[in-house]
N, C-alpha and C. Protein backbone atom coordinates (compact mmCIF):
# COMPACT_ATOMS: atom_id res chain seq x y z
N UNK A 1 10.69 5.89 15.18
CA UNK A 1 9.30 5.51 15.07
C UNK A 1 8.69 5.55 16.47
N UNK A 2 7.79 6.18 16.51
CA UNK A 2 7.24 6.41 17.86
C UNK A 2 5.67 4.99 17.91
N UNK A 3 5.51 4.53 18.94
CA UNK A 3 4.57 3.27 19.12
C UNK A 3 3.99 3.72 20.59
N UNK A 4 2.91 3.50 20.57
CA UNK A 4 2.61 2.96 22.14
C UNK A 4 2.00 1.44 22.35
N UNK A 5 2.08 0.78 23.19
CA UNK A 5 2.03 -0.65 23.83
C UNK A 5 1.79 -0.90 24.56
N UNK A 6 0.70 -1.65 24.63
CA UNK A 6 0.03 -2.05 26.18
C UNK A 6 1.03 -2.69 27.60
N UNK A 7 0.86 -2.13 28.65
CA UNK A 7 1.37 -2.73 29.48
C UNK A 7 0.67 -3.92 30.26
N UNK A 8 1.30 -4.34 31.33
CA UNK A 8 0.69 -5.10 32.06
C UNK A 8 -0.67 -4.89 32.57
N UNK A 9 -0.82 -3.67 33.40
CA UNK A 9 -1.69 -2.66 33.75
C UNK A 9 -3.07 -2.67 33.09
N UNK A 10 -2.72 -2.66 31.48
CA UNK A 10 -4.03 -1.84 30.74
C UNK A 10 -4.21 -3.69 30.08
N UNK A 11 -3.25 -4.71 29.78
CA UNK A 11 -4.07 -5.87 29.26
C UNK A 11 -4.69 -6.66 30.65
N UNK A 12 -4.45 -6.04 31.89
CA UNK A 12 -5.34 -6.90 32.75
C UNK A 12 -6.20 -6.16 32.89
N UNK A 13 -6.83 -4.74 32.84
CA UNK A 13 -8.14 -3.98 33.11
C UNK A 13 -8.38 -4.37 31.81
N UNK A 14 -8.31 -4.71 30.57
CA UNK A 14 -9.41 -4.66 29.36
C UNK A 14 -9.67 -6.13 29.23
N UNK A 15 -9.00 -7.50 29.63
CA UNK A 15 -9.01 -8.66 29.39
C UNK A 15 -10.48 -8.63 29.76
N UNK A 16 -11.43 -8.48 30.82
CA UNK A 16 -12.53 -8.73 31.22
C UNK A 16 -13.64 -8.07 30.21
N UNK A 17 -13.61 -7.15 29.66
CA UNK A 17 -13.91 -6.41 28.44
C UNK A 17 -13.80 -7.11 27.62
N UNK A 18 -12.94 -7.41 26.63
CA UNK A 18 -12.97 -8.28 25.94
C UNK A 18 -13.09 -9.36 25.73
N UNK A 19 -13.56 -9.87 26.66
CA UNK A 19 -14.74 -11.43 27.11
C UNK A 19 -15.70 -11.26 26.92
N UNK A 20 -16.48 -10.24 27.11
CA UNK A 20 -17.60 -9.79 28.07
C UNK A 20 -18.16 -9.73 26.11
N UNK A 21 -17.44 -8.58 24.98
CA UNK A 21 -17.80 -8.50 24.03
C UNK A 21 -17.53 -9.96 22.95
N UNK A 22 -17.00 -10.62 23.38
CA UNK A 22 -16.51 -11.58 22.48
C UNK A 22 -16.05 -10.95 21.06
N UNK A 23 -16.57 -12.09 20.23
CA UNK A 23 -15.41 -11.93 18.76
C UNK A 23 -15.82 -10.55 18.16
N UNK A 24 -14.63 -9.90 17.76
CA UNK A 24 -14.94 -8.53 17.12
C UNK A 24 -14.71 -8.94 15.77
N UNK A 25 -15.78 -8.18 15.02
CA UNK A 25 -15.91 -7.85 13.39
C UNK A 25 -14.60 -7.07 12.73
N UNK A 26 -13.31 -7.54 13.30
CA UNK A 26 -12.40 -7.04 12.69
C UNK A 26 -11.47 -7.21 13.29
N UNK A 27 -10.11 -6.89 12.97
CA UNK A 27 -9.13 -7.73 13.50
C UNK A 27 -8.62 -7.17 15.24
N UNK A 28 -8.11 -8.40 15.65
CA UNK A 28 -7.76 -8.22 16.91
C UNK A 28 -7.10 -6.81 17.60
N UNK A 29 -7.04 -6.48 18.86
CA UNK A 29 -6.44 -5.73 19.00
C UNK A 29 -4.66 -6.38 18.41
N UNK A 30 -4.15 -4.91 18.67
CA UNK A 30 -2.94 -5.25 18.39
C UNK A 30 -1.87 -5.71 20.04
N UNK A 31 -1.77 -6.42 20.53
CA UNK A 31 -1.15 -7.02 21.93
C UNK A 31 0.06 -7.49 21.84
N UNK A 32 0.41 -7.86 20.91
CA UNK A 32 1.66 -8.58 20.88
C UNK A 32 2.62 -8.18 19.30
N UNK A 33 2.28 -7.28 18.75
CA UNK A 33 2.94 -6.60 18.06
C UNK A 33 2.61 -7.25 16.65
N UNK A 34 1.78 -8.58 16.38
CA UNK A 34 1.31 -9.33 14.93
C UNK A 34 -0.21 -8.80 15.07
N UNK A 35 -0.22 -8.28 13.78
CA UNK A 35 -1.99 -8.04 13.34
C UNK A 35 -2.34 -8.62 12.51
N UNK A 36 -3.88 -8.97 12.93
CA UNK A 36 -4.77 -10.19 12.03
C UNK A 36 -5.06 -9.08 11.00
N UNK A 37 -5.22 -7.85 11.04
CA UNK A 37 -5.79 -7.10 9.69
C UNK A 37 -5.25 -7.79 8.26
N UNK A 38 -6.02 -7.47 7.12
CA UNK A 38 -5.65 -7.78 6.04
C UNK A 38 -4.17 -7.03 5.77
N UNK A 39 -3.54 -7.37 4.46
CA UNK A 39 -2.09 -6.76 4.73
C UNK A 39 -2.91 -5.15 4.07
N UNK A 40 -2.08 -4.11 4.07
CA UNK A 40 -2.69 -3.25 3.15
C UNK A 40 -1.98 -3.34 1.59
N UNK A 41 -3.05 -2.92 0.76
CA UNK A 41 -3.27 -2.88 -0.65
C UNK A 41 -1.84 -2.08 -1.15
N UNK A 42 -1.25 -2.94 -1.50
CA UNK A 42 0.11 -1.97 -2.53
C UNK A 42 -0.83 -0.85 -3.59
N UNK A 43 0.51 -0.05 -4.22
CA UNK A 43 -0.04 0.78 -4.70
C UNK A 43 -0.06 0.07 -6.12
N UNK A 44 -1.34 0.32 -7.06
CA UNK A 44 -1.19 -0.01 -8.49
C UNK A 44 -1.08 0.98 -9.38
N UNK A 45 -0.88 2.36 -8.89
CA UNK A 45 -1.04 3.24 -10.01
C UNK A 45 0.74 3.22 -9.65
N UNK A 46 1.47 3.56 -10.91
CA UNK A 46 2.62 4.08 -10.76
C UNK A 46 2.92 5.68 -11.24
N UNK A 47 3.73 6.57 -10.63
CA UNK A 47 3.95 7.66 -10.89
C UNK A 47 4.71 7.43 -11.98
N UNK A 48 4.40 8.60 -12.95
CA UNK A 48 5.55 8.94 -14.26
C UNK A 48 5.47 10.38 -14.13
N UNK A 49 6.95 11.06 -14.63
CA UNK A 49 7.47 12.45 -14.64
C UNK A 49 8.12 12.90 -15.69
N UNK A 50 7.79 13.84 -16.27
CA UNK A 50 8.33 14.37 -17.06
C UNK A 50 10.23 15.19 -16.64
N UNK A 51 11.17 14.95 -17.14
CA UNK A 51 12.19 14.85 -16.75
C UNK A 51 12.61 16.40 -16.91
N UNK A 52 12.29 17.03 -18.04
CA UNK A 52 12.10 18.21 -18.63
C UNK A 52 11.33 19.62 -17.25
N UNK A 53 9.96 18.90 -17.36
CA UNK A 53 9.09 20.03 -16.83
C UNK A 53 8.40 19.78 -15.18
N UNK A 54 8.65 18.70 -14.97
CA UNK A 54 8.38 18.24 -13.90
C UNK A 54 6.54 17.29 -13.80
N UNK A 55 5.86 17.52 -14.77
CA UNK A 55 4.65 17.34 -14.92
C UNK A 55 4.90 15.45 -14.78
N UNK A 56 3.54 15.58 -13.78
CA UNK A 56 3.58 14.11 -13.50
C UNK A 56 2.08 13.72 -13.56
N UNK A 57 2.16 12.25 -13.97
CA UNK A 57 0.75 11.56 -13.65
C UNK A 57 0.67 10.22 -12.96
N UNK A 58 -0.13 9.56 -12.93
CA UNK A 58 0.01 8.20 -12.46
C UNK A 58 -0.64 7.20 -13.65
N UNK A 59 -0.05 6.14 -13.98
CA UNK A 59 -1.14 4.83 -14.85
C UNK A 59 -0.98 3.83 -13.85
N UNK A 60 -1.56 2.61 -14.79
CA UNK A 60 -1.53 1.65 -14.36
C UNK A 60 -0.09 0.67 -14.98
N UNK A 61 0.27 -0.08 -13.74
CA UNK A 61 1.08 -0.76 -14.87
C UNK A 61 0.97 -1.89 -16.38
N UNK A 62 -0.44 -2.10 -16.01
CA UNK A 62 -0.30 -3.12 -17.37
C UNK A 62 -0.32 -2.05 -18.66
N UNK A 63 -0.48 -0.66 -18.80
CA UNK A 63 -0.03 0.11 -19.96
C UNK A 63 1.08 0.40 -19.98
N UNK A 64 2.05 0.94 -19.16
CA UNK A 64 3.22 0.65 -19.14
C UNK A 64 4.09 -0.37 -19.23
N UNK A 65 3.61 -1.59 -19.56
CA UNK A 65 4.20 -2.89 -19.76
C UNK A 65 3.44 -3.04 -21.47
N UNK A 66 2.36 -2.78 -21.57
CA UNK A 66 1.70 -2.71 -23.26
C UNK A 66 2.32 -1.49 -24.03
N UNK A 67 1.66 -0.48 -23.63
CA UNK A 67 2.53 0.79 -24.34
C UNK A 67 3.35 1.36 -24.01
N UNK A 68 4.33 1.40 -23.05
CA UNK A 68 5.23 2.13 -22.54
C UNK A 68 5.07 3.40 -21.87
N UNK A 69 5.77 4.41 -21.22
CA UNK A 69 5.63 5.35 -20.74
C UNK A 69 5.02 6.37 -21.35
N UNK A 70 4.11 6.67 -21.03
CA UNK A 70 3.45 8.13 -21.44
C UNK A 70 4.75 9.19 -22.09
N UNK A 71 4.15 10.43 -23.26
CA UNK A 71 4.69 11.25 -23.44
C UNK A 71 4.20 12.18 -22.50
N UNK A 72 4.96 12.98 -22.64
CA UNK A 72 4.63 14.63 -21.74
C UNK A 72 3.92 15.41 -22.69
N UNK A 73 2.72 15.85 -22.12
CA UNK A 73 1.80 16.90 -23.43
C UNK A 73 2.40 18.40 -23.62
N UNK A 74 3.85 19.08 -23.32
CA UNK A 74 4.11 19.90 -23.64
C UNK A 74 5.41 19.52 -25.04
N UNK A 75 5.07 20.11 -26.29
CA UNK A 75 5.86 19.90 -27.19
C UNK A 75 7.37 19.79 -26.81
N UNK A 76 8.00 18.65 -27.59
CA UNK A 76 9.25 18.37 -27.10
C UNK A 76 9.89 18.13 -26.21
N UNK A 77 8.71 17.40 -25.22
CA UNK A 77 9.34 17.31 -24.00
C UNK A 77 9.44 15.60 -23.93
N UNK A 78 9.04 14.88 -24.69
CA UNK A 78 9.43 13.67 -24.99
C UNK A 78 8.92 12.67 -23.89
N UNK A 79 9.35 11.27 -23.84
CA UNK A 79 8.81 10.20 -22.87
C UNK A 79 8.88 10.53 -21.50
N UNK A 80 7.94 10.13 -20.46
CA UNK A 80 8.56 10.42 -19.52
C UNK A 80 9.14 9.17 -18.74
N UNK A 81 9.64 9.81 -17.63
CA UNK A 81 10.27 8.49 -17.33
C UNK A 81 9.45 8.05 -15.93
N UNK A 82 9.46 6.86 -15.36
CA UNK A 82 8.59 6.26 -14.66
C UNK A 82 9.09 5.25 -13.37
N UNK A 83 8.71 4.90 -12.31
CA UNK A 83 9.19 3.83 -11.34
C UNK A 83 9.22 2.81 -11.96
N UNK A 84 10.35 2.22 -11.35
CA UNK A 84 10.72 0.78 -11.84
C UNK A 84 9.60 -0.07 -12.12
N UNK A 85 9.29 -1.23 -13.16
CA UNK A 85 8.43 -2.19 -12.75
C UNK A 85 8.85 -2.95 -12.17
N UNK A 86 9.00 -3.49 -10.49
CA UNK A 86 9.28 -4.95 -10.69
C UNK A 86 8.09 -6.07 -10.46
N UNK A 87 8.98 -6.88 -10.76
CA UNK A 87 8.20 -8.29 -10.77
C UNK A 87 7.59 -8.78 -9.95
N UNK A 88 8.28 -8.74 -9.16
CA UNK A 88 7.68 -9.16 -7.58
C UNK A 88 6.42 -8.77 -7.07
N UNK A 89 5.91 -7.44 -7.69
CA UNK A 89 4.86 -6.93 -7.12
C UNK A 89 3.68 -7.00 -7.77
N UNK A 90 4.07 -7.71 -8.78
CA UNK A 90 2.86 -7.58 -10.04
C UNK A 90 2.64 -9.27 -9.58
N UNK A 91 3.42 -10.15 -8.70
CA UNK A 91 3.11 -11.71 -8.80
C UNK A 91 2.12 -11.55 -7.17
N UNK A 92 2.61 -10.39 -6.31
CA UNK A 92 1.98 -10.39 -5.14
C UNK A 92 0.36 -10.23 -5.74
N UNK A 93 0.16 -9.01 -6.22
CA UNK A 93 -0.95 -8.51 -6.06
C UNK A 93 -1.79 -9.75 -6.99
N UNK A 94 -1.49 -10.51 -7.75
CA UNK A 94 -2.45 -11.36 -8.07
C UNK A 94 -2.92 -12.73 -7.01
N UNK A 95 -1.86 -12.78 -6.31
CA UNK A 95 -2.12 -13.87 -4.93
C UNK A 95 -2.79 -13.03 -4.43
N UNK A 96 -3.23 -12.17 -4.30
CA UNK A 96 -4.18 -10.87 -2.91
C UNK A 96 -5.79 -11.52 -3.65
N UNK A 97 -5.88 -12.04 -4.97
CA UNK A 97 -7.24 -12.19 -5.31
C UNK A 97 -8.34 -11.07 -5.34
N UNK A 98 -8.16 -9.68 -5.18
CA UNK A 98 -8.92 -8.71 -5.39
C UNK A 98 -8.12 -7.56 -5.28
């Protein structure tokens, strides 16, 4: 993983800068390796594939938990199969509140 990181150098030339602007409309720089940004948004669509033909789509999971996995629209190519649901992620995204 490649990063770059402020040194000594560049947080004492911008410290006066960032006084000067006060509070920014968004999250802090990044200085110490923790960011105030919001976390980012998991994904809610899940991929499903046809095992057969390769044809894929995405739903949501609460149909895949109501109706199950989509069929594949080429005859006989039957259910497809889909990413795991787990649990864990369906209890996060309702603590996120939007």
């Amino acid at each position: 993983m490649r990063a770059t990181t402020p040194g000594e150098a560049f947080l004492a030339a911008i410290a006066p800068v960032l006084e000067a602007v006060g509070s920014l409309p968004h999250a802090r720089p990044d200085t110490d390796g923790e960011s105030t940004a919001p976390k980012k948004q998991k994904a809610r669509m899940l991929k499903c594939e046809c095992a057969t033909c390769g044809y894929t789509i995405r739903t949501a999971r609460k149909w895949l938990e109501q109706a199950g996995a989509p069929i594949c629209p080429i005859e006989d190519h039957g259910q497809m199969s889909h990413e795991p649901l787990d649990d864990d992620d369906s209890e996060d995204e309702g603590e996120e509140g939007g």
